[in-house]
C-alpha atoms as a PDB file:
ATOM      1  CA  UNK A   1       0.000   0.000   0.000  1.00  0.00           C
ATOM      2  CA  UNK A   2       1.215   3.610  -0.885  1.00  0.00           C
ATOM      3  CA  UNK A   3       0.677   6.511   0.583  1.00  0.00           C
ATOM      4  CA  UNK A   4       0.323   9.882  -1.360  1.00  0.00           C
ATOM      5  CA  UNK A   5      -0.196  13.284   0.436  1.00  0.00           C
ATOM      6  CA  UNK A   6      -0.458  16.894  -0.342  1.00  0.00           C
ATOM      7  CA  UNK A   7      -1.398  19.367   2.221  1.00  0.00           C
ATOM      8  CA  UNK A   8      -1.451  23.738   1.977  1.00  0.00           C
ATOM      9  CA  UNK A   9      -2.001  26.597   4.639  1.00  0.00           C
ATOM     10  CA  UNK A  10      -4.574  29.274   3.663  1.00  0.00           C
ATOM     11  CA  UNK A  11      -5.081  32.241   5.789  1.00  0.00           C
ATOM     12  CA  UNK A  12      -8.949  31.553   6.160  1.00  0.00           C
ATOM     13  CA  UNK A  13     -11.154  30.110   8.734  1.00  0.00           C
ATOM     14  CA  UNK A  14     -11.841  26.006   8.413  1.00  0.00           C
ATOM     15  CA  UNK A  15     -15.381  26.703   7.742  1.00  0.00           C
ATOM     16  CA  UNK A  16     -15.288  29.018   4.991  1.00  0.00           C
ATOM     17  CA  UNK A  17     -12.997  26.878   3.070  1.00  0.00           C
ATOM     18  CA  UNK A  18     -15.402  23.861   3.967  1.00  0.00           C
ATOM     19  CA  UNK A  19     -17.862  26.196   1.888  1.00  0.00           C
ATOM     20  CA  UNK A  20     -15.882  26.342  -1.366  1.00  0.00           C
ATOM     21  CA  UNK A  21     -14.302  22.438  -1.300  1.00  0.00           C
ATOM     22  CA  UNK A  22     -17.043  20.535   0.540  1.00  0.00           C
ATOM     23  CA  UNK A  23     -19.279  19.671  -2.570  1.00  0.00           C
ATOM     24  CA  UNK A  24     -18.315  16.058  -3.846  1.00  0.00           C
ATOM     25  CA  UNK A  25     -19.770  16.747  -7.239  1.00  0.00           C
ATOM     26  CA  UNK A  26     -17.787  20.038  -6.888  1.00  0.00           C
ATOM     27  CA  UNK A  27     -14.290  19.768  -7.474  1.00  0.00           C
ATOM     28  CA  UNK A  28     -14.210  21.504 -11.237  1.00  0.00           C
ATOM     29  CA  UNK A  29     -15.988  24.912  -9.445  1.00  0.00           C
ATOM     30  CA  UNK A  30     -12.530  25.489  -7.769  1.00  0.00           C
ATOM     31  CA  UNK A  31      -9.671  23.294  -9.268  1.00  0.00           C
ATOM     32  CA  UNK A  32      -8.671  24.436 -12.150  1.00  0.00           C
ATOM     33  CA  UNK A  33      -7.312  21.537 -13.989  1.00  0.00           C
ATOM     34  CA  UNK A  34     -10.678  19.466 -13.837  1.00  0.00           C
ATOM     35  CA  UNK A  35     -13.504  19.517 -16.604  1.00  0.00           C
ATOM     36  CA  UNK A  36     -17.064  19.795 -14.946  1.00  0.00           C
ATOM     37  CA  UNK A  37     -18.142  16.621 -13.448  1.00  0.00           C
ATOM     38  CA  UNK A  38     -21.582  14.989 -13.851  1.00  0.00           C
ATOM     39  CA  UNK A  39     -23.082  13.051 -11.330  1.00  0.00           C
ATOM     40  CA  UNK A  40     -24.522   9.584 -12.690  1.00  0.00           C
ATOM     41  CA  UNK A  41     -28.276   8.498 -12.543  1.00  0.00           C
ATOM     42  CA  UNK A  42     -29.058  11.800 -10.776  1.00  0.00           C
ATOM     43  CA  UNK A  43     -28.053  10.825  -7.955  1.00  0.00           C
ATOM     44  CA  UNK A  44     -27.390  13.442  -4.877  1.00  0.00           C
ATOM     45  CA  UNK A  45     -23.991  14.149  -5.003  1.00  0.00           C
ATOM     46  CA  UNK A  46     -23.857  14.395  -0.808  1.00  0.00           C
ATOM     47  CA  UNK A  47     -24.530  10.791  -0.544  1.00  0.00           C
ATOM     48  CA  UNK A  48     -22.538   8.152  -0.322  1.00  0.00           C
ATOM     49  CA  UNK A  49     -22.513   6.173  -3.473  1.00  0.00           C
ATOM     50  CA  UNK A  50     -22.736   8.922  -5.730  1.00  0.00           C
ATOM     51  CA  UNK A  51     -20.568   8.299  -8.544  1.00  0.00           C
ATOM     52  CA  UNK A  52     -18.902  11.225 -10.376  1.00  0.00           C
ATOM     53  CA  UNK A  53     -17.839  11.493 -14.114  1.00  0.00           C
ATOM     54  CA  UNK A  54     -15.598  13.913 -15.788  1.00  0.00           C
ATOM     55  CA  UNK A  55     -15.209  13.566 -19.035  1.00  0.00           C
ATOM     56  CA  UNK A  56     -12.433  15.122 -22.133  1.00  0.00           C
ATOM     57  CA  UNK A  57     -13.370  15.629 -25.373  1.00  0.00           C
ATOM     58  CA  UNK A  58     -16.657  13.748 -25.367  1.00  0.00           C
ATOM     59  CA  UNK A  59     -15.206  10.609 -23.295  1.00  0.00           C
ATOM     60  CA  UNK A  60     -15.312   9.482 -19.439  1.00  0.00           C
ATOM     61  CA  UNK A  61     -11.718   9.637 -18.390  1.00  0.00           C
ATOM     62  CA  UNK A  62     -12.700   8.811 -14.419  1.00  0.00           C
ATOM     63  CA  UNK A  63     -15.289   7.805 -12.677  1.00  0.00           C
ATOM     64  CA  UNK A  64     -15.322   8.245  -9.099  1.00  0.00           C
ATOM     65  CA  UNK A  65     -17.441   7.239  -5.560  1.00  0.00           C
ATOM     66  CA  UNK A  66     -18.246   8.727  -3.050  1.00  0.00           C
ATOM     67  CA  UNK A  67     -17.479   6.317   0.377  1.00  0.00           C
ATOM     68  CA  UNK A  68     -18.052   8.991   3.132  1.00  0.00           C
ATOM     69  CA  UNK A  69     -19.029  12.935   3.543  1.00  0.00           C
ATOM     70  CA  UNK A  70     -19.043  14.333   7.139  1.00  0.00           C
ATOM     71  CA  UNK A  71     -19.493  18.077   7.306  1.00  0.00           C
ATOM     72  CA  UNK A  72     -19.007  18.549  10.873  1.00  0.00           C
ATOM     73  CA  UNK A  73     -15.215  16.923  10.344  1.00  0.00           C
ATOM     74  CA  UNK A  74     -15.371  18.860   7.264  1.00  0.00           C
ATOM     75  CA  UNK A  75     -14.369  15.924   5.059  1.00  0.00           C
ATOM     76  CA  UNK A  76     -15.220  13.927   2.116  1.00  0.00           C
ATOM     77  CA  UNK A  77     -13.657  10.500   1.224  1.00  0.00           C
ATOM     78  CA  UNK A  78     -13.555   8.880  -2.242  1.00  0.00           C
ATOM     79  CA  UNK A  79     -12.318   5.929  -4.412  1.00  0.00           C
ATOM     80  CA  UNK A  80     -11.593   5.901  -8.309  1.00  0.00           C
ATOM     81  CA  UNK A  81     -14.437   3.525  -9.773  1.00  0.00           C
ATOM     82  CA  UNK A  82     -12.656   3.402 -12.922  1.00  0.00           C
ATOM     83  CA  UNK A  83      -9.400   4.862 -15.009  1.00  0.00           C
ATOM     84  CA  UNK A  84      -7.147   4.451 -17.215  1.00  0.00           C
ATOM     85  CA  UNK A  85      -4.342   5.479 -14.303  1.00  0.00           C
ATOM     86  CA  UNK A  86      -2.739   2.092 -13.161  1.00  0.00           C
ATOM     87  CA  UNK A  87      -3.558   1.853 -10.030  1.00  0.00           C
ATOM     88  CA  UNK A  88      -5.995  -0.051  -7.649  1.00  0.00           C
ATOM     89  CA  UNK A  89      -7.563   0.230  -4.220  1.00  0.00           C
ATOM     90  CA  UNK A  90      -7.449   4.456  -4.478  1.00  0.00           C
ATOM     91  CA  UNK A  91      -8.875   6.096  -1.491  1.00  0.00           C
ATOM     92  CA  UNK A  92      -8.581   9.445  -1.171  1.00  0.00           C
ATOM     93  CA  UNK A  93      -9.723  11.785   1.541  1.00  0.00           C
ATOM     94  CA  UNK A  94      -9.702  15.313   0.903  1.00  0.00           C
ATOM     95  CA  UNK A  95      -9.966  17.686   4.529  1.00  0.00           C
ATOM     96  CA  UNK A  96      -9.814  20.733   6.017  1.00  0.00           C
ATOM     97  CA  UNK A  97      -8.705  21.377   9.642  1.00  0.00           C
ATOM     98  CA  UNK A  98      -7.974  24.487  12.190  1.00  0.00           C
ATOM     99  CA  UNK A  99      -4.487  25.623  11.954  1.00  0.00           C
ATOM    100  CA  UNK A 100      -3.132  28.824  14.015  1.00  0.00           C
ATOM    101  CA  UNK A 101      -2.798  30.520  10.482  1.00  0.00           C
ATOM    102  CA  UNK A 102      -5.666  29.928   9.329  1.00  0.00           C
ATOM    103  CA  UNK A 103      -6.731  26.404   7.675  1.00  0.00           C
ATOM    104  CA  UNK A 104      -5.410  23.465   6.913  1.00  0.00           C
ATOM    105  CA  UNK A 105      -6.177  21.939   3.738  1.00  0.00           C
ATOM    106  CA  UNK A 106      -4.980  17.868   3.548  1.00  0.00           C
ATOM    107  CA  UNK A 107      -5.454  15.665   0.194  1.00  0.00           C
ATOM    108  CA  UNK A 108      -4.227  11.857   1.237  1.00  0.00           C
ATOM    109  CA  UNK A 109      -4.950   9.112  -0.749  1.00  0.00           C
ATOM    110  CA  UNK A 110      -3.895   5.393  -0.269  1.00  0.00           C
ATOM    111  CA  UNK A 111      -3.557   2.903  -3.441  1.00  0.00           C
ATOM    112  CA  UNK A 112      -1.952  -0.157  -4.515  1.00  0.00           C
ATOM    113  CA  UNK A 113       0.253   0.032  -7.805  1.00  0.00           C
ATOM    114  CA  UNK A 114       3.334  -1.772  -9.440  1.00  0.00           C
ATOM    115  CA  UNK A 115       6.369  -0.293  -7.349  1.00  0.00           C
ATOM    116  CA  UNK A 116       7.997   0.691 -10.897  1.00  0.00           C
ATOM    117  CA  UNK A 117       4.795   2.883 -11.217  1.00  0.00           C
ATOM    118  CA  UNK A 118       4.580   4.514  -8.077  1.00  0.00           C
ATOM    119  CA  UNK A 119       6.818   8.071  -9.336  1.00  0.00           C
ATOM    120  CA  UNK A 120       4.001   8.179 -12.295  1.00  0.00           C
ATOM    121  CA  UNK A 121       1.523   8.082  -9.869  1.00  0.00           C
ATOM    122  CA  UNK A 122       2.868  10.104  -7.606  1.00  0.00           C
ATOM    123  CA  UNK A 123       3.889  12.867 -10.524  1.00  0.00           C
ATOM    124  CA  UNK A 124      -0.015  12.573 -12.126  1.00  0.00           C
ATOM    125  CA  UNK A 125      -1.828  12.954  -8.700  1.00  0.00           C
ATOM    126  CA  UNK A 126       0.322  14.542  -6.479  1.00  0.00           C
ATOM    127  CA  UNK A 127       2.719  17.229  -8.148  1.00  0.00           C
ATOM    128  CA  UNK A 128      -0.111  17.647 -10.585  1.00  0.00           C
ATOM    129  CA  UNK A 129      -3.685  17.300  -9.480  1.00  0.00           C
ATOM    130  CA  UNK A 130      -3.264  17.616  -6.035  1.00  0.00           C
ATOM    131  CA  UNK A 131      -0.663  20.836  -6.050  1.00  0.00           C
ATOM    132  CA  UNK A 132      -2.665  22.635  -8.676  1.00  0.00           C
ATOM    133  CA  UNK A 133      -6.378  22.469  -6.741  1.00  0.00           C
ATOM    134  CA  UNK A 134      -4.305  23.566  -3.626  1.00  0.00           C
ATOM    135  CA  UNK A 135      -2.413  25.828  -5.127  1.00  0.00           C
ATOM    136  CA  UNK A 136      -5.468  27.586  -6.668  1.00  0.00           C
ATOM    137  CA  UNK A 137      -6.995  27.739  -3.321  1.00  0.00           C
ATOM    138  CA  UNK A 138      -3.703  29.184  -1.976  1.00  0.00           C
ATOM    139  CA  UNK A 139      -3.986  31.702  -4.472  1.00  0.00           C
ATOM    140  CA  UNK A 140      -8.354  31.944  -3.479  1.00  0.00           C
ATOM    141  CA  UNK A 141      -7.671  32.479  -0.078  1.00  0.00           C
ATOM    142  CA  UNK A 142      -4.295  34.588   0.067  1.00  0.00           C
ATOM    143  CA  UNK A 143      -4.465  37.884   2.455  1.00  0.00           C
ATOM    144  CA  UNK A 144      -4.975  40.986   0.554  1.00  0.00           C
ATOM    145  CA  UNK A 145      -1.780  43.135   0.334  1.00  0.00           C
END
C-alpha cells in the first residue's frame, strides 16, 4: 500500500474553506485543472454512493465514488471507480482542519500500484492534481496586500 499526500495553509477560517471544497460533485468549481463533473443516474452528489464522471473531449476519463461525507469533520472521502491510471484500491480523503494561520487543507490518498509505477503516480496525482487544486486555493484564499 502507498501513501500519497499533499497538504497547503490558507489564511482563512476552516469553515469558509469547507464552503468552497465541501461539494463532492464540486471539485471543477474550484480546481482548475478538472472539466465539470456529472453526477450519474441523478443521484445526490452528498450521498454516499454517488458516482462522479468527468469527461475530455466527449469521453469518461474517471469515474469516481463517493465512500463517506461528514461536514461537521469537514471531510469527504472517495475511491476511483474506474481509469485508465494504473492503479488499484485508491482512497482518497480530501480535509480541512484548524491551523493557528488559518486552515489546513490535507489531500491523502492510499492505493496499490506496481512499485515501478509509483513516481508516475505520484507525478499525475500529487505534483499535478493535487498541487494545482491547492495551489489555486492558496492563491483563493491569500491575504490581501
Amino acid at each position: 500500500m502507498h501513501t500519497l499526500t499533499r497538504t497547503t495553509v490558507v489564511t482563512a477560517d476552516p469553515d469558509d474553506v469547507w464552503q468552497v471544497i465541501g461539494t463532492f460533485g464540486g471539485l471543477a468549481d474550484w480546481h482548475p485543472l478538472l472539466p465539470p463533473s456529472v453526477i450519474e443516474d441523478g443521484a445526490d452528489p452528498e450521498t454516499p454512493g454517488a458516482i462522479q464522471a468527468f469527461s475530455a473531449n466527449g469521453h469518461v476519463v474517471i469515474r469516481e465514488r463517493l465512500l463517506e461525507k461528514d461536514d461537521s469533520r469537514r471531510m469527504f472521502r472517495y475511491t476511483i471507480h474506474e481509469s485508465a491510471v494504473p492503479v488499484s484500491d485508491y482512497v482518497s480523503t480530501l480535509s480541512v482542519h484548524p491551523h493557528h494561520a488559518g486552515a489546513e487543507i490535507r489531500w491523502v490518498a492510499t492505493y496499490e500500484a506496481a512499485d515501478e509505477r509509483v513516481s508516475e503516480i505520484e507525478k499525475h496525482f500529487g505534483d499535478t492534481i493535487y498541487a494545482a487544486g491547492l495551489e489555486s486555493l492558496k492563491e483563493r484564499f491569500a491575504s490581501p496586500a
